[in-house]
N, C-alpha and C. Protein backbone atom coordinates (compact mmCIF):
# COMPACT_ATOMS: atom_id res chain seq x y z
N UNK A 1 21.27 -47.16 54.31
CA UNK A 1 20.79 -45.96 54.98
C UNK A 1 20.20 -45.02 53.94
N UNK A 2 19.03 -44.46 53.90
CA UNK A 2 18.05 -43.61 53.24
C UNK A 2 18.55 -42.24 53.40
N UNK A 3 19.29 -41.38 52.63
CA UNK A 3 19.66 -39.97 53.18
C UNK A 3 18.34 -39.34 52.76
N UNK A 4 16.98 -39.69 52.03
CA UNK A 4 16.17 -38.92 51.55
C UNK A 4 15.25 -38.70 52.39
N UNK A 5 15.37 -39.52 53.67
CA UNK A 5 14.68 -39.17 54.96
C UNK A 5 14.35 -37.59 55.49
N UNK A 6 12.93 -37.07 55.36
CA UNK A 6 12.80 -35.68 55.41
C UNK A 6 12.90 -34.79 54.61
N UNK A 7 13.83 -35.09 53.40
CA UNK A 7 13.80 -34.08 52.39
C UNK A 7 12.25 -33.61 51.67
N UNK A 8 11.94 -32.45 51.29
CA UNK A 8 10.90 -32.41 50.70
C UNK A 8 11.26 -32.79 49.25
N UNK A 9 9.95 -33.25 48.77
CA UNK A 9 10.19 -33.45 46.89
C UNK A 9 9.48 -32.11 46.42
N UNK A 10 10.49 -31.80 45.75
CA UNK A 10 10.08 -30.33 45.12
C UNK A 10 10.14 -30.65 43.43
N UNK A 11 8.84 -30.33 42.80
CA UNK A 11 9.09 -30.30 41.45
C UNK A 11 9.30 -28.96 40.33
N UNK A 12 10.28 -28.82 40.32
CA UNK A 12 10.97 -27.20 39.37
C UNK A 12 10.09 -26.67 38.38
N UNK A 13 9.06 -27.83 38.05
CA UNK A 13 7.92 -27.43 36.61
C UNK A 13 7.63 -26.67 37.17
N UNK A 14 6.97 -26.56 38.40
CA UNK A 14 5.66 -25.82 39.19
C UNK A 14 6.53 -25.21 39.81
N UNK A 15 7.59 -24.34 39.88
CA UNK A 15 8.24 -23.39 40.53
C UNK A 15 8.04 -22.47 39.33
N UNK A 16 8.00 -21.10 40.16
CA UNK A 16 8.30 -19.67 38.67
C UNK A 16 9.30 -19.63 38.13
N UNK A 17 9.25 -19.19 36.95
CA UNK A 17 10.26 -18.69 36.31
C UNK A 17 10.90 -17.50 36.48
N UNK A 18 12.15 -17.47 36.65
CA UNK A 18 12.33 -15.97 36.42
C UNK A 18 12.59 -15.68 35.13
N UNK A 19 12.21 -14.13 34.96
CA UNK A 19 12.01 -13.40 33.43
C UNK A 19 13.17 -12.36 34.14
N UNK A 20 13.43 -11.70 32.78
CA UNK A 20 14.32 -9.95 32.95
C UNK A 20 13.21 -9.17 32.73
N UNK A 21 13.63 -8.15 33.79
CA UNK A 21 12.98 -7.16 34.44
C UNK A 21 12.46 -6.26 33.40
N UNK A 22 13.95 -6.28 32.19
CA UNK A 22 13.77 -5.44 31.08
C UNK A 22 13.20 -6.14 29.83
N UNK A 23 13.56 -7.09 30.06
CA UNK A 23 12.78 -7.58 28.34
C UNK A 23 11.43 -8.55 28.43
N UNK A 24 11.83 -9.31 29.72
CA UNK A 24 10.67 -10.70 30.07
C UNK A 24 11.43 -11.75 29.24
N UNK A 25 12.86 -11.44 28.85
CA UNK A 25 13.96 -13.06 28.50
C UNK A 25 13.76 -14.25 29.79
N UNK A 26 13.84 -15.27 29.44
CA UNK A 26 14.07 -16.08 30.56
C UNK A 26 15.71 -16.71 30.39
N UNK A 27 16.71 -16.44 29.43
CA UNK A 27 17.50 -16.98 29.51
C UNK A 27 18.59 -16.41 30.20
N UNK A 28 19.55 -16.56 31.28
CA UNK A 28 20.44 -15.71 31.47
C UNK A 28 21.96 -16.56 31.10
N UNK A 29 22.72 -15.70 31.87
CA UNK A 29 24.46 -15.91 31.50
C UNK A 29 25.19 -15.76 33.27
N UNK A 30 26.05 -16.36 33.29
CA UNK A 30 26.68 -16.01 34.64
C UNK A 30 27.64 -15.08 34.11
N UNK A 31 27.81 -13.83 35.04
CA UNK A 31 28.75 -13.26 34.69
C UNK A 31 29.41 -12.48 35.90
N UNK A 32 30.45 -11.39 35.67
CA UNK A 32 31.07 -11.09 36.78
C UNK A 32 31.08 -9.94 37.32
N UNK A 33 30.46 -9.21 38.59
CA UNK A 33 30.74 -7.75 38.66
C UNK A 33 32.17 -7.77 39.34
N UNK A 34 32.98 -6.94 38.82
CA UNK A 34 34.42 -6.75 39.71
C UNK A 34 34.59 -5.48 40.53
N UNK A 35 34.72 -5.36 41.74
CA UNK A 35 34.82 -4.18 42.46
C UNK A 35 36.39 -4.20 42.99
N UNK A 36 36.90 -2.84 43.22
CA UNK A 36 38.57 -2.99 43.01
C UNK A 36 38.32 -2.22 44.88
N UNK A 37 39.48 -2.78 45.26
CA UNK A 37 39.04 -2.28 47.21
C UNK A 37 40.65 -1.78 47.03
N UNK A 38 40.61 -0.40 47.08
CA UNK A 38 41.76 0.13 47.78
C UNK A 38 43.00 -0.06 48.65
N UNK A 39 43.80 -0.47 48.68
CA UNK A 39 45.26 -0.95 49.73
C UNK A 39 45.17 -0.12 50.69
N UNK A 40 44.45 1.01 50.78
CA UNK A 40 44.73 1.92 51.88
C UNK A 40 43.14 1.24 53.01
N UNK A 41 42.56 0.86 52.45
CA UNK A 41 41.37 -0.05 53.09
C UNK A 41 41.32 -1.44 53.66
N UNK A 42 42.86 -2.23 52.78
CA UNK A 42 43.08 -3.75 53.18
C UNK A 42 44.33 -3.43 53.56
N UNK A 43 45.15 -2.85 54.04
CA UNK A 43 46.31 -2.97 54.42
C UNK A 43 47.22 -3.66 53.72
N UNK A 44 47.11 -3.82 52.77
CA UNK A 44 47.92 -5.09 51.55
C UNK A 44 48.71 -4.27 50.96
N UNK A 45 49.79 -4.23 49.83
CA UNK A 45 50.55 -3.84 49.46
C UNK A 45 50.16 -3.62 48.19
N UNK A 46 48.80 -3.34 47.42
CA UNK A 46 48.53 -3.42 46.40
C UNK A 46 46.96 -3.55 46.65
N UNK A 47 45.67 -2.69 45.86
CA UNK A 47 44.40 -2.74 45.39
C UNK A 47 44.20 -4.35 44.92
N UNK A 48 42.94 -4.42 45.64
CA UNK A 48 42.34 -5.99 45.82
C UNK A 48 41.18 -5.85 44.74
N UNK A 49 41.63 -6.60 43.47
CA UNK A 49 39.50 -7.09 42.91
C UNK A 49 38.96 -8.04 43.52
N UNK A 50 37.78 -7.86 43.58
CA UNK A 50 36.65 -8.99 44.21
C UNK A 50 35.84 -9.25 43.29
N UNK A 51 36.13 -10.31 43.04
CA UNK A 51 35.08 -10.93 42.19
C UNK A 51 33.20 -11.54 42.87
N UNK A 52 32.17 -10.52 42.24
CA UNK A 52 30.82 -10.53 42.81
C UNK A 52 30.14 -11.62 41.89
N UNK A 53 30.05 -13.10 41.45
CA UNK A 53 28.98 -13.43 40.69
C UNK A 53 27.87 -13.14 40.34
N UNK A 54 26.99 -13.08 38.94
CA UNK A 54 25.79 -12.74 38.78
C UNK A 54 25.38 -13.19 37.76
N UNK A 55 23.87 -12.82 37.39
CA UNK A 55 23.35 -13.23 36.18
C UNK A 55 22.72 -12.23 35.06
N UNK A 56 23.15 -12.12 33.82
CA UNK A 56 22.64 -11.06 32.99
C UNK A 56 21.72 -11.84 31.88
N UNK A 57 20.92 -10.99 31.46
CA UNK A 57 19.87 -11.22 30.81
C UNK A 57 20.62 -11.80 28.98
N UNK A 58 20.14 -12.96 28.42
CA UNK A 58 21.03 -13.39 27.00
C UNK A 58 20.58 -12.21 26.44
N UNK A 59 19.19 -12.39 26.54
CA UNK A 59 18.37 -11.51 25.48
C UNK A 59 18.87 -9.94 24.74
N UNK A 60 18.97 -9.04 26.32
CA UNK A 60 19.22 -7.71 26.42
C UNK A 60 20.40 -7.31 27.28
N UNK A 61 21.43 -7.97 27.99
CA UNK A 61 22.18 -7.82 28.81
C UNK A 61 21.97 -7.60 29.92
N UNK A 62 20.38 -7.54 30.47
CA UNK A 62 20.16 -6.23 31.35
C UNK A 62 20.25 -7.84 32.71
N UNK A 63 20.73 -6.73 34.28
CA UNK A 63 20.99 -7.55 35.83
C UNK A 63 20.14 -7.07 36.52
N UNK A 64 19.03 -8.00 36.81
CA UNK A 64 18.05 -7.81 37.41
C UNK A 64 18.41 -7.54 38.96
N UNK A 65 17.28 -6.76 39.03
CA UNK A 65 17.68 -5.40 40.88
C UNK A 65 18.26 -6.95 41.80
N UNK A 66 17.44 -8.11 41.91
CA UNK A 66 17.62 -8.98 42.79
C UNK A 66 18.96 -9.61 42.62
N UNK A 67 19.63 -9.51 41.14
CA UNK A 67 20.82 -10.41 40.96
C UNK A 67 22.09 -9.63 41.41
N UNK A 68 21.95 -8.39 41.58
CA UNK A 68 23.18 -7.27 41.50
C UNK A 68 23.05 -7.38 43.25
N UNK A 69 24.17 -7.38 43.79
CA UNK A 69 24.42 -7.46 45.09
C UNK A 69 24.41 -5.91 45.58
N UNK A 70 24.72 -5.13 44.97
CA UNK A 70 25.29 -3.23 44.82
C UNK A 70 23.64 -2.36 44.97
N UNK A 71 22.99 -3.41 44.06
CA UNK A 71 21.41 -2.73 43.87
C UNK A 71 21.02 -2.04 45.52
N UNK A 72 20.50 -0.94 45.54
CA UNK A 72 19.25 -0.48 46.67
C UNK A 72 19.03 0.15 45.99
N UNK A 73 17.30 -0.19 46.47
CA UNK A 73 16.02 0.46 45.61
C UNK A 73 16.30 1.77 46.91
N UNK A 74 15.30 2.20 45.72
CA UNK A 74 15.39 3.72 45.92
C UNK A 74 14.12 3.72 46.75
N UNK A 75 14.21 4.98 48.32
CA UNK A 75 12.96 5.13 49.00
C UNK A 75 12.43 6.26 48.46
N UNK A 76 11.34 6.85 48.91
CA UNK A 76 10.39 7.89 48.45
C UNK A 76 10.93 8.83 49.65
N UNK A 77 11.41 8.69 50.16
CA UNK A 77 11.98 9.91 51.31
C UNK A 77 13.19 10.55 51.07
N UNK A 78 14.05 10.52 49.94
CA UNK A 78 14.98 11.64 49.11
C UNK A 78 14.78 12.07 48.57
């Protein structure tokens, strides 16, 4: 049985790269944002961390707007 039935062939050469926003690095790092949620918000007996995955720049450290889950861009109407 063929599971490759339908799949598209995609070749990654010819996909973009992503660069940092701040330097134009292409290399990044996985790393972790931790947000701490209040017991009075989870009903738990104790403040919850949540661990958010992401990616920071090797080059400059810097988390591009798209990688940060927290990011909103800013409107022109404030």
């Amino acid at each position: 049985m063929d599971l490759d039935i339908g799949k598209p062939k995609i070749d990654l050469r010819e996909q973009p790269t992503i660069s940092c926003e701040s330097c134009g690095g292409i290399f990044f790092k996985e790393v972790v944002i931790l947000k701490r949620v209040s017991k009075l918000l989870t009903a738990t007996p104790r403040d919850t961390d949540v661990p958010f995955p992401t990616y920071m720049c090797e080059k400059c450290g810097h988390v591009n707007n798209d990688f940060n889950p927290f990011y909103e861009e800013q409107s022109d109407d404030k």
